[in-house]
Protein backbone atom coordinates (compact mmCIF):
# COMPACT_ATOMS: atom_id res chain seq x y z
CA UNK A 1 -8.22 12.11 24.84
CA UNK A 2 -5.53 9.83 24.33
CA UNK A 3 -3.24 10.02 21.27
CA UNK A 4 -2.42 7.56 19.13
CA UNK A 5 0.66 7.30 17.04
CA UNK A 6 0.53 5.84 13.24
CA UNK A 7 4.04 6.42 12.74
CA UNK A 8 7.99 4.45 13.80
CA UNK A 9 9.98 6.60 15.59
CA UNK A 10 9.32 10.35 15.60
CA UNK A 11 10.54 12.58 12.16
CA UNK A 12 11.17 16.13 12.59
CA UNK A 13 7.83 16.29 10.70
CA UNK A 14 4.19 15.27 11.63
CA UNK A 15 0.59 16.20 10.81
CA UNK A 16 -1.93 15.52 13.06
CA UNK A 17 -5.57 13.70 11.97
CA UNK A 18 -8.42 13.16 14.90
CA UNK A 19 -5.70 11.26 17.08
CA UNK A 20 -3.21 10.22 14.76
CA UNK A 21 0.10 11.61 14.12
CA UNK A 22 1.45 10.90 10.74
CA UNK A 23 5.22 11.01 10.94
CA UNK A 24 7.60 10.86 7.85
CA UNK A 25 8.06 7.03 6.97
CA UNK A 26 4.77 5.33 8.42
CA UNK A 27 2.65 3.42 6.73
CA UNK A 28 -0.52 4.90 5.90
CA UNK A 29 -4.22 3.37 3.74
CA UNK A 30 -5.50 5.85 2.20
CA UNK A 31 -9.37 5.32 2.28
CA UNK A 32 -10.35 6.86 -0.74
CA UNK A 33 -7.96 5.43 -3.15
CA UNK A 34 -7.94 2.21 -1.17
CA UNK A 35 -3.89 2.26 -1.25
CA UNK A 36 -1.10 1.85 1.32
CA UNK A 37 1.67 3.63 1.19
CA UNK A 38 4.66 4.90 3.10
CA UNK A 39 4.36 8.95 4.23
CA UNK A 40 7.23 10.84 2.18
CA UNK A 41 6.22 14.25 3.22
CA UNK A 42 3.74 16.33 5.26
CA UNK A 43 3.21 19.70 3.78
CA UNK A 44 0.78 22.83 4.17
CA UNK A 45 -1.50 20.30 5.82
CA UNK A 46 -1.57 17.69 3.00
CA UNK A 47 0.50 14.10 3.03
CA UNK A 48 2.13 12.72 0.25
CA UNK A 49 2.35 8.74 0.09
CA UNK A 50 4.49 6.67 -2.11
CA UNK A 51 3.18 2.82 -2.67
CA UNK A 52 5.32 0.34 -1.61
CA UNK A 53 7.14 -1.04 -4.15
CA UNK A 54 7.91 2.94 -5.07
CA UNK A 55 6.56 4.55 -7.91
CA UNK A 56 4.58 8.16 -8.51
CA UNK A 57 3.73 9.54 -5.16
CA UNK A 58 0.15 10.75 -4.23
CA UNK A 59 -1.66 13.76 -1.92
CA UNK A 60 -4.22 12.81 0.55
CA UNK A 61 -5.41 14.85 2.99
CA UNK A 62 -5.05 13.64 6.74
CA UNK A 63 -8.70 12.89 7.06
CA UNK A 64 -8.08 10.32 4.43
CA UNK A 65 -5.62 8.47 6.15
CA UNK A 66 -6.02 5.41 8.76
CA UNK A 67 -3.47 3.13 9.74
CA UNK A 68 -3.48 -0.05 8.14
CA UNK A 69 -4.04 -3.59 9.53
CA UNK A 70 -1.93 -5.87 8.97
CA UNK A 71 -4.06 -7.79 6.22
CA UNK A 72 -3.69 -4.75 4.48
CA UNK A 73 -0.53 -4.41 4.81
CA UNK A 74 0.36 -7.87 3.72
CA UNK A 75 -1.99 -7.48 1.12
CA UNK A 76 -0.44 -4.40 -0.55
CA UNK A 77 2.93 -6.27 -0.36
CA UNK A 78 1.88 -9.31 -1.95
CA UNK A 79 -0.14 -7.70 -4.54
CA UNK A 80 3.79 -5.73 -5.11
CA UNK A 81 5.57 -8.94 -5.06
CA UNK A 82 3.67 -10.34 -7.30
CA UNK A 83 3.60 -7.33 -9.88
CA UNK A 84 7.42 -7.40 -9.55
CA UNK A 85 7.46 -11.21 -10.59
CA UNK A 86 5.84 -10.42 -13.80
CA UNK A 87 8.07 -8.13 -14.50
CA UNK A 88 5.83 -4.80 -13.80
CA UNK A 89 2.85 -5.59 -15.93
């Protein structure tokens, strides 16, 4: 089984999902909450996201988690570039 990696260069932490191996500062969508967001921290098996403009960060569970395409990703920052441009509303 080959392993993929959803991650930039390895962190001294990483939790593994199927074949994925979330690493501290990847991008992550969280299928549930239909969110990206960056991995801040892996801990006792959960991963905590931040969105990417910043703000409150969430748990999701590694199951969760996919990588994101990049429509997704450009999505989530447009969708921040343009809350930022009306001043956070």
């Amino acid at each position: 089984m080959s392993q993929l990696r959803a991650s930039h260069p390895a962190g001294p932490k990483q939790v593994r999902s199927a074949e994925i191996a979330w690493a501290v500062g990847a991008l992550a969508y969280d299928k549930k909450l239909k969110l990206v967001g960056i991995v801040m921290d892996l801990l006792f098996g959960s991963v905590y996201l931040r969105p990417l403009g910043g703000g409150v960060e969430w748990k999701a569970t590694p199951e969760d988690l996919e990588p994101p395409d990049p429509a997704t990703v450009l999505s989530a920052r447009v969708a921040e570039a343009n809350r930022r441009s009306w001043g956070g509303l």
